[in-house]
Protein backbone atom coordinates (compact mmCIF):
# COMPACT_ATOMS: atom_id res chain seq x y z
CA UNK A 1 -3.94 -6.34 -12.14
CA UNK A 2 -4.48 -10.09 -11.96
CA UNK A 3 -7.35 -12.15 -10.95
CA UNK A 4 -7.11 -15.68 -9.41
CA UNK A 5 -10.04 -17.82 -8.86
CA UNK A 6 -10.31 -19.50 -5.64
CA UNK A 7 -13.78 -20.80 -5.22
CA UNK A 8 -16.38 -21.25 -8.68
CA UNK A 9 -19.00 -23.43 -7.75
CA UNK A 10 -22.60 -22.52 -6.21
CA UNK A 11 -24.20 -23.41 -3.04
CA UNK A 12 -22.15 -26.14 -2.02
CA UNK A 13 -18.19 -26.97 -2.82
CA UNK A 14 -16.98 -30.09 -4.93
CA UNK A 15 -14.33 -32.48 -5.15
CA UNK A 16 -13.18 -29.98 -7.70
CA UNK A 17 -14.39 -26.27 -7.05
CA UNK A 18 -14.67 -24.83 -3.78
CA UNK A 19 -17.13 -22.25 -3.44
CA UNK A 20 -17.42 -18.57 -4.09
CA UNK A 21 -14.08 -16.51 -3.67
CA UNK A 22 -11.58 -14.28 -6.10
CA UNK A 23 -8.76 -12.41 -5.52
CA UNK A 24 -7.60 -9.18 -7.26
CA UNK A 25 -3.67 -9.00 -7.16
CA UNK A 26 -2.37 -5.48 -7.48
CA UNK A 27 1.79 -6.27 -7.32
CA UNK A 28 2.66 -2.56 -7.92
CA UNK A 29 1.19 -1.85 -4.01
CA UNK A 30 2.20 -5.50 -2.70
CA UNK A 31 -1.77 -5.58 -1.67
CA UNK A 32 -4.40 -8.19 -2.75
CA UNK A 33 -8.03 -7.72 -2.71
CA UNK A 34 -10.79 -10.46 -1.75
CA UNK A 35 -13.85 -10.56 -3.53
CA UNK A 36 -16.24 -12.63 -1.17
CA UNK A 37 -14.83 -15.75 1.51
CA UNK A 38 -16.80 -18.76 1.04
CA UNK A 39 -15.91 -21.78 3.00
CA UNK A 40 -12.79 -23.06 2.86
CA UNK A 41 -11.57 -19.79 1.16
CA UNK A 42 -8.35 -19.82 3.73
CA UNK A 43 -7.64 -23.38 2.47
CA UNK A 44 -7.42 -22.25 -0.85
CA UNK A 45 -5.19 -19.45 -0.59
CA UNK A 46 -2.80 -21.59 1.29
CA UNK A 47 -2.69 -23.73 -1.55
CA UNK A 48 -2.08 -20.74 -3.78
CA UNK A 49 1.08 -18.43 -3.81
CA UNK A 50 -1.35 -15.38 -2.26
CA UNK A 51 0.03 -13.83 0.39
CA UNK A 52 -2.48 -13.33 3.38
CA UNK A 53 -0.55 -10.52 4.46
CA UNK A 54 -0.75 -8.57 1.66
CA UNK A 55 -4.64 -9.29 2.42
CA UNK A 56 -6.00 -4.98 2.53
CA UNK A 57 -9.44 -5.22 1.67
CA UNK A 58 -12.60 -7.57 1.37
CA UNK A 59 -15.83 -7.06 -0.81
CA UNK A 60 -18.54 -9.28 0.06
CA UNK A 61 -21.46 -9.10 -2.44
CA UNK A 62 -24.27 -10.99 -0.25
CA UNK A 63 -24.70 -12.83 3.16
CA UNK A 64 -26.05 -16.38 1.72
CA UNK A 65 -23.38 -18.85 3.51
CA UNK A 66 -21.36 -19.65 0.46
CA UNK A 67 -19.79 -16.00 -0.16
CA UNK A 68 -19.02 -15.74 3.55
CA UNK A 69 -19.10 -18.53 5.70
CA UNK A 70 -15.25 -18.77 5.34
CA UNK A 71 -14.81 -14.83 6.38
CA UNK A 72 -14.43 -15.41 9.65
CA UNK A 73 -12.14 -17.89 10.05
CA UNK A 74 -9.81 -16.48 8.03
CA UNK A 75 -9.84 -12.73 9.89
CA UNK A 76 -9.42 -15.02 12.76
CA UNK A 77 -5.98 -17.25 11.19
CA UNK A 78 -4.52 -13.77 9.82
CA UNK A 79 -4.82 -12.39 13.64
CA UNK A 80 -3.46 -15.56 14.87
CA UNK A 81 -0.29 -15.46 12.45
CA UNK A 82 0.24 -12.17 13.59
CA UNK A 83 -1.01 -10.63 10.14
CA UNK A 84 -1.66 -7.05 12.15
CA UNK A 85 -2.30 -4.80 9.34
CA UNK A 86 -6.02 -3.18 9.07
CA UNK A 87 -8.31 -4.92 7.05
CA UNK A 88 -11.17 -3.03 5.24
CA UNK A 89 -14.39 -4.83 4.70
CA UNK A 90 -17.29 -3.90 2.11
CA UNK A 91 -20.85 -5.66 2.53
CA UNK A 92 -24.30 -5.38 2.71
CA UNK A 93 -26.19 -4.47 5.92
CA UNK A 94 -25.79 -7.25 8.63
CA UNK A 95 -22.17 -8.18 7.78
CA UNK A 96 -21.20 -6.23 10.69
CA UNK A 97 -23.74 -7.73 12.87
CA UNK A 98 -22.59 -11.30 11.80
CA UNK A 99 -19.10 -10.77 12.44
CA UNK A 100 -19.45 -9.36 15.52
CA UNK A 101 -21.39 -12.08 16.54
CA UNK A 102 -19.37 -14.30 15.25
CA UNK A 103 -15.94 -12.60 17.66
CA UNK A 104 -18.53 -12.23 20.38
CA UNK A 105 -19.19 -16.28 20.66
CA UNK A 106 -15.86 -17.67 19.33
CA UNK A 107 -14.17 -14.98 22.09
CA UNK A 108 -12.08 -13.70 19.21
CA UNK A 109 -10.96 -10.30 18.95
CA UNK A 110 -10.90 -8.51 16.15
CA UNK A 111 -11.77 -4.99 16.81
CA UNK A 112 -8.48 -3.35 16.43
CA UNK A 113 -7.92 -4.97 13.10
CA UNK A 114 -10.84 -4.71 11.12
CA UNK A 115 -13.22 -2.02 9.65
CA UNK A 116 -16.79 -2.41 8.25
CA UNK A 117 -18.37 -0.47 5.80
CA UNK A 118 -22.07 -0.76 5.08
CA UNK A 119 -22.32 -0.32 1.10
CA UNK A 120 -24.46 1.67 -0.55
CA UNK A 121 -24.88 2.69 -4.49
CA UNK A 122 -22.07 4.37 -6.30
CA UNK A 123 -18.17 5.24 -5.43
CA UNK A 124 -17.55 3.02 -1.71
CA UNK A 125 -13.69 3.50 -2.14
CA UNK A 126 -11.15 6.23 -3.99
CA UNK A 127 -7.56 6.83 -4.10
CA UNK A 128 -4.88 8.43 -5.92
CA UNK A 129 -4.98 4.58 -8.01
CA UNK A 130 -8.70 3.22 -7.88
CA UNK A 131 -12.11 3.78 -7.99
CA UNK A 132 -14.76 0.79 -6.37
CA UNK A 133 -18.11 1.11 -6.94
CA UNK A 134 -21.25 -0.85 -6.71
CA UNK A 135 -24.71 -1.33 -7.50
CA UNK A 136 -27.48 -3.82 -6.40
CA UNK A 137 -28.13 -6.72 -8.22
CA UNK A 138 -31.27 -8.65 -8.77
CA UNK A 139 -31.38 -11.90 -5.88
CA UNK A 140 -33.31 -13.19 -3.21
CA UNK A 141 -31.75 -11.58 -0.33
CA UNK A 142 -29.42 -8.16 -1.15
CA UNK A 143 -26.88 -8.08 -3.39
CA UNK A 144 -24.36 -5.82 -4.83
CA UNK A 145 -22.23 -5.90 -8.24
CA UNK A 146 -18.38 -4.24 -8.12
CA UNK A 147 -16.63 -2.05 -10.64
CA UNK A 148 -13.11 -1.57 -10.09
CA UNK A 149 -11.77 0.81 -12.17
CA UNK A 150 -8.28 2.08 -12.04
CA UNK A 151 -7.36 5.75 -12.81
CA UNK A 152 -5.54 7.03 -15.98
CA UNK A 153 -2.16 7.51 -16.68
CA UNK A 154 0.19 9.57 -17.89
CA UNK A 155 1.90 9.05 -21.22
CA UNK A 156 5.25 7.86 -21.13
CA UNK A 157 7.30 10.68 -21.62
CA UNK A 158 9.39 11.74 -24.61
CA UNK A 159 12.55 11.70 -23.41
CA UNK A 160 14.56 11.93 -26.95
CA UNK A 161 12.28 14.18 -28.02
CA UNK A 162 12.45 16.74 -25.28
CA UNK A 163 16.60 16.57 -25.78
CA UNK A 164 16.21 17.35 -29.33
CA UNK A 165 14.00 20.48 -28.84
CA UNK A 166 16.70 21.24 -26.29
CA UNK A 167 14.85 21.62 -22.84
CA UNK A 168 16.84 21.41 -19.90
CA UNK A 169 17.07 18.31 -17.80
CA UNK A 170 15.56 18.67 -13.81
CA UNK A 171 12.53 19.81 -12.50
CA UNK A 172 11.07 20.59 -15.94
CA UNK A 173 11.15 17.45 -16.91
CA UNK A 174 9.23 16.67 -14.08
CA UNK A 175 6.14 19.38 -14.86
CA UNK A 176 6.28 18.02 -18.31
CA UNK A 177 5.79 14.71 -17.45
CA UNK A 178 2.81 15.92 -15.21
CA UNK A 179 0.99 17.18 -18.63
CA UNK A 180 1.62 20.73 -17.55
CA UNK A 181 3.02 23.58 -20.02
CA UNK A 182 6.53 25.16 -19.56
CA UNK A 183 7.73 28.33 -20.31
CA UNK A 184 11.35 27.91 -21.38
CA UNK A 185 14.05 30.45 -20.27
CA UNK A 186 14.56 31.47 -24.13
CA UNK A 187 10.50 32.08 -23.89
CA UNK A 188 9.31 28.87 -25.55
CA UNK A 189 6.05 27.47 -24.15
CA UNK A 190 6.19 23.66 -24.45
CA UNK A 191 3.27 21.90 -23.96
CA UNK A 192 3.36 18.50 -21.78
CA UNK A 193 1.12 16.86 -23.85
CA UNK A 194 3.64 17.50 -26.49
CA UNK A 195 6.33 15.84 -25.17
CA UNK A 196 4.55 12.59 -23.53
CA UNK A 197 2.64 9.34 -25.35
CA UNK A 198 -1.27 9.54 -24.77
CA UNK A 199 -2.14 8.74 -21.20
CA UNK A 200 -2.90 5.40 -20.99
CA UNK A 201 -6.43 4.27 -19.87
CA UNK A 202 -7.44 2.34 -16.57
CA UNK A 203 -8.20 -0.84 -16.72
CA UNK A 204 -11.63 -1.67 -15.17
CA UNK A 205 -13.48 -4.90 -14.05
CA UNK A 206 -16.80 -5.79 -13.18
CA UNK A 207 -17.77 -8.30 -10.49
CA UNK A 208 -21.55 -9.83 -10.79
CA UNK A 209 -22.68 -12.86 -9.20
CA UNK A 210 -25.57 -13.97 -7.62
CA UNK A 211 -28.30 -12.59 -9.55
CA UNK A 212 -30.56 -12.94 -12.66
CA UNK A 213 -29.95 -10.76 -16.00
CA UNK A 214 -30.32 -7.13 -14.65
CA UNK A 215 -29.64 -3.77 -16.16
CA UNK A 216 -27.59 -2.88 -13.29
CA UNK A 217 -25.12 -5.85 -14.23
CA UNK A 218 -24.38 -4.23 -17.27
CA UNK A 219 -23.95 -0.73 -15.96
CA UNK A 220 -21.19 -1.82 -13.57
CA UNK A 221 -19.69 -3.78 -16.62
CA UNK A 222 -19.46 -0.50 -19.40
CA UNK A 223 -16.42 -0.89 -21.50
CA UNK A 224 -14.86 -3.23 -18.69
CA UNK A 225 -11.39 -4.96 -19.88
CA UNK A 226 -13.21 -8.02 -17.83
CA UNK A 227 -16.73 -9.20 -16.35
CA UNK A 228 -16.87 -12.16 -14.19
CA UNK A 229 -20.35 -12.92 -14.11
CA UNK A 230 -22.23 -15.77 -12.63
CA UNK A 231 -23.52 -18.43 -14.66
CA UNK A 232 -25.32 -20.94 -12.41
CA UNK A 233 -27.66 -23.02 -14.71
CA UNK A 234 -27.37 -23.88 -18.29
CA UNK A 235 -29.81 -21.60 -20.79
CA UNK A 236 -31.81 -24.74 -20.74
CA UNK A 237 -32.48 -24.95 -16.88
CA UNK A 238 -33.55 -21.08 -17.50
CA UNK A 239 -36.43 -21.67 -15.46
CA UNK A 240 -34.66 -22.71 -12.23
CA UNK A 241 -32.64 -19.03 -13.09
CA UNK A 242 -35.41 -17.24 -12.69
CA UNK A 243 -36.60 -19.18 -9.95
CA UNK A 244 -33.68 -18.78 -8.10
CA UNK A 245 -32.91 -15.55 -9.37
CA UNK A 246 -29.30 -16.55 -11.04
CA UNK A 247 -27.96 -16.31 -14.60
CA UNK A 248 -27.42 -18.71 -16.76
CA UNK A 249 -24.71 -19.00 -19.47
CA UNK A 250 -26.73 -17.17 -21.84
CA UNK A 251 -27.78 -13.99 -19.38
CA UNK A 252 -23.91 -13.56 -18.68
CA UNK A 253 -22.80 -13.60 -22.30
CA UNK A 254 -25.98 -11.11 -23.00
CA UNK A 255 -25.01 -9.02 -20.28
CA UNK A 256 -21.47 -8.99 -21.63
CA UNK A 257 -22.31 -7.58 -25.14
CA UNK A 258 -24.77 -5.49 -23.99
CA UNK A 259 -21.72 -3.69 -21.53
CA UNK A 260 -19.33 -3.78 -24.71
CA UNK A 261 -16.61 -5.53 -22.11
CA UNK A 262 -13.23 -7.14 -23.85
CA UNK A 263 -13.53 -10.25 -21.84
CA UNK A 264 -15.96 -12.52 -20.44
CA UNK A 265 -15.42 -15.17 -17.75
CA UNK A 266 -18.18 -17.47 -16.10
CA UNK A 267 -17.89 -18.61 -13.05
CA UNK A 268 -20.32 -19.83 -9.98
CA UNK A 269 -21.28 -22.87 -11.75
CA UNK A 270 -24.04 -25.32 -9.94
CA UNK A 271 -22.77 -28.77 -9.13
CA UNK A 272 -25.49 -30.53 -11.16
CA UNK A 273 -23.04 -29.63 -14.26
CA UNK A 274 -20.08 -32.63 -13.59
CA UNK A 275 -18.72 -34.55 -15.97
CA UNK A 276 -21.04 -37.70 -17.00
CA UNK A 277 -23.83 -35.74 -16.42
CA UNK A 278 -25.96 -34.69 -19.26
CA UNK A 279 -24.76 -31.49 -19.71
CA UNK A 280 -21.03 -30.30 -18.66
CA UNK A 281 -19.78 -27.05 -17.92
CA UNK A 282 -18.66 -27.39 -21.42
CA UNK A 283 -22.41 -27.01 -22.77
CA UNK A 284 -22.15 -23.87 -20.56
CA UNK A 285 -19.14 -22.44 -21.90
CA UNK A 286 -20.27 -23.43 -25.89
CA UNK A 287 -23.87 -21.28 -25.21
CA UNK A 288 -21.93 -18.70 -24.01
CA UNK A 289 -19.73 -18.19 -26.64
CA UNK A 290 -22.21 -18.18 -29.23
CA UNK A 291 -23.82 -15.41 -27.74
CA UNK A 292 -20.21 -13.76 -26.89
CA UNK A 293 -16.92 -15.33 -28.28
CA UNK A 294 -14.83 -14.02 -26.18
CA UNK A 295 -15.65 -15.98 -22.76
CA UNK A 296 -13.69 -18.04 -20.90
CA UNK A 297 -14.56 -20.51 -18.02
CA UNK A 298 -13.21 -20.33 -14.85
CA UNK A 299 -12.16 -23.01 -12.93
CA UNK A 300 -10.48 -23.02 -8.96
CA UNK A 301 -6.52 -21.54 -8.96
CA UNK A 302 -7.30 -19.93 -12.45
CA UNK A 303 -5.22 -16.40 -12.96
CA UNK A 304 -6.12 -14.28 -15.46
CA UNK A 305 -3.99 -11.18 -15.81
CA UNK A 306 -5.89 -7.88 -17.47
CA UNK A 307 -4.00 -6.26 -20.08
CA UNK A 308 -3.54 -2.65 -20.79
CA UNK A 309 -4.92 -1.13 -23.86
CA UNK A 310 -2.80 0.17 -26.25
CA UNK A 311 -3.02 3.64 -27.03
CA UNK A 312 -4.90 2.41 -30.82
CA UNK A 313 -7.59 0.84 -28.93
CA UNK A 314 -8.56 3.98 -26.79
């Protein structure tokens, strides 16, 4: 599981940050995940080594223009490459109507390609791998956090260790590895669990943005390996936060040891915060930390790969 940044600034794009986009890279199913498409987005992954084709499903948290103005063109360049795998798109109410509007007036046709799903609280996606879910966040229009949390598993299995207790290679094996319990043709019962490591735990991460310091924010963020959470304004422009209803530095990092997460990155940063001015993104990053150490700051074509827990840390 590995996360790139494509787009970190708010509202508007810079000379430096393009605006709101990440994608979750999942090389073990040659798919990658798109967590909101502002403009530009397309641009970005072109300069990236992403492959658009790989491209199996899109999470939009809200509709302000900045998390999906670029959605459209992009469905529309993947068509035109002759990307023709499904694409599987998670949103609030009236991303359907929007993008059908959009295809209706650009005479683009997207209909066999793509598939809308109107979120709702709790579990939007499951399979054999990973469980999304989402909540609503606090902002001025709808919004909705992510969790992605993949599933358990098994313990590597013993392999020395079964040969020594003298269990038969072939399908055994296999049931063993499978945690179940064996019954030997010299009537032994061996118990999988006996014979594998402790499964190994899912990783999960937590996607907030757009939205002031909520309790929901740190529900979706329990125990997460990572949070990226927004962090507009500095702590001192906390008043424009909760004007705006966005976090600053200081919300994220609270959020972040309320939730008990291993890792913290900030992203979604207003322009007001460039270098020269009187406070950086630096400022940001240093009220962060002294809140929660662990926090990084993200910044456009930024990968962070999540690591597994070892078995101690369970």
């Amino acid at each position: 599981m590995e996360i790139t940044f494509l787009g970190t600034s708010s509202g508007v794009p810079t000379r430096s940050r393009n605006v709101s986009s990440i994608v979750l890279r999942l090389p073990q199913r040659a798919e990658c995940w798109l967590f909101d498409c502002g403009e530009g987005t397309q641009h970005q992954l072109l300069r990236s080594d992403i492959k658009t084709s790989q491209l199996t499903r899109i999470f939009i948290t809200h509709m302000h223009g900045d998390h999906i103005f670029g959605l459209m063109g992009l469905l529309a360049s993947c068509g035109l490459a002759g990307s023709a795998q499904q694409v599987d798109i998670y949103g609030p109410a009236g991303l359907e109507e929007y993008l059908w509007a959009c295809c209706k007036y650009s005479y683009t046709n997207l209909t066999h390609r793509i598939r809308v799903h109107q979120v709702k609280p709790g579990v939007i996606f499951t399979d054999s791998d990973f469980t999304v879910s989402c909540l609503p966040l606090k902002h001025r229009v709808p919004a909705f956090g992510y969790r992605v949390q993949e599933k358990d598993r098994p313990g590597r299995f013993l392999v020395e260790k079964a040969k020594a207790l003298g269990i038969p290679r072939g399908p055994i094996y296999g049931k063993l590895k499978q945690g179940q319990n064996v019954t030997l043709p010299d009537g032994r019962i061996i118990r999988g669990a006996d014979i594998c490591d402790p499964p190994e735990e899912g990783r999960k991460i937590a996607y907030c943005t757009d939205t002031v310091f909520c309790e929901e924010a740190i529900t979706l963020a329990e125990d997460a390996d990572l949070l990226i959470h927004e962090a507009t304004f500095a702590h001192q422009d906390a008043n424009l936060a909760f004007e705006r209803l966005h976090s600053t530095s200081t919300m994220a990092a609270q959020v972040a040891l309320a939730a008990k997460v291993r890792k913290l990155i900030i992203s979604h940063f207003s322009p007001r915060y460039a270098p020269g001015n009187v406070l950086t993104l630096d400022n940001l990053k240093q009220e962060a930390r002294a809140i929660f150490p662990q926090t990084k700051l993200a910044y456009d074509f930024f990968t962070y790969e999540v690591p597994r827990r070892r078995n101690s840390e369970q």
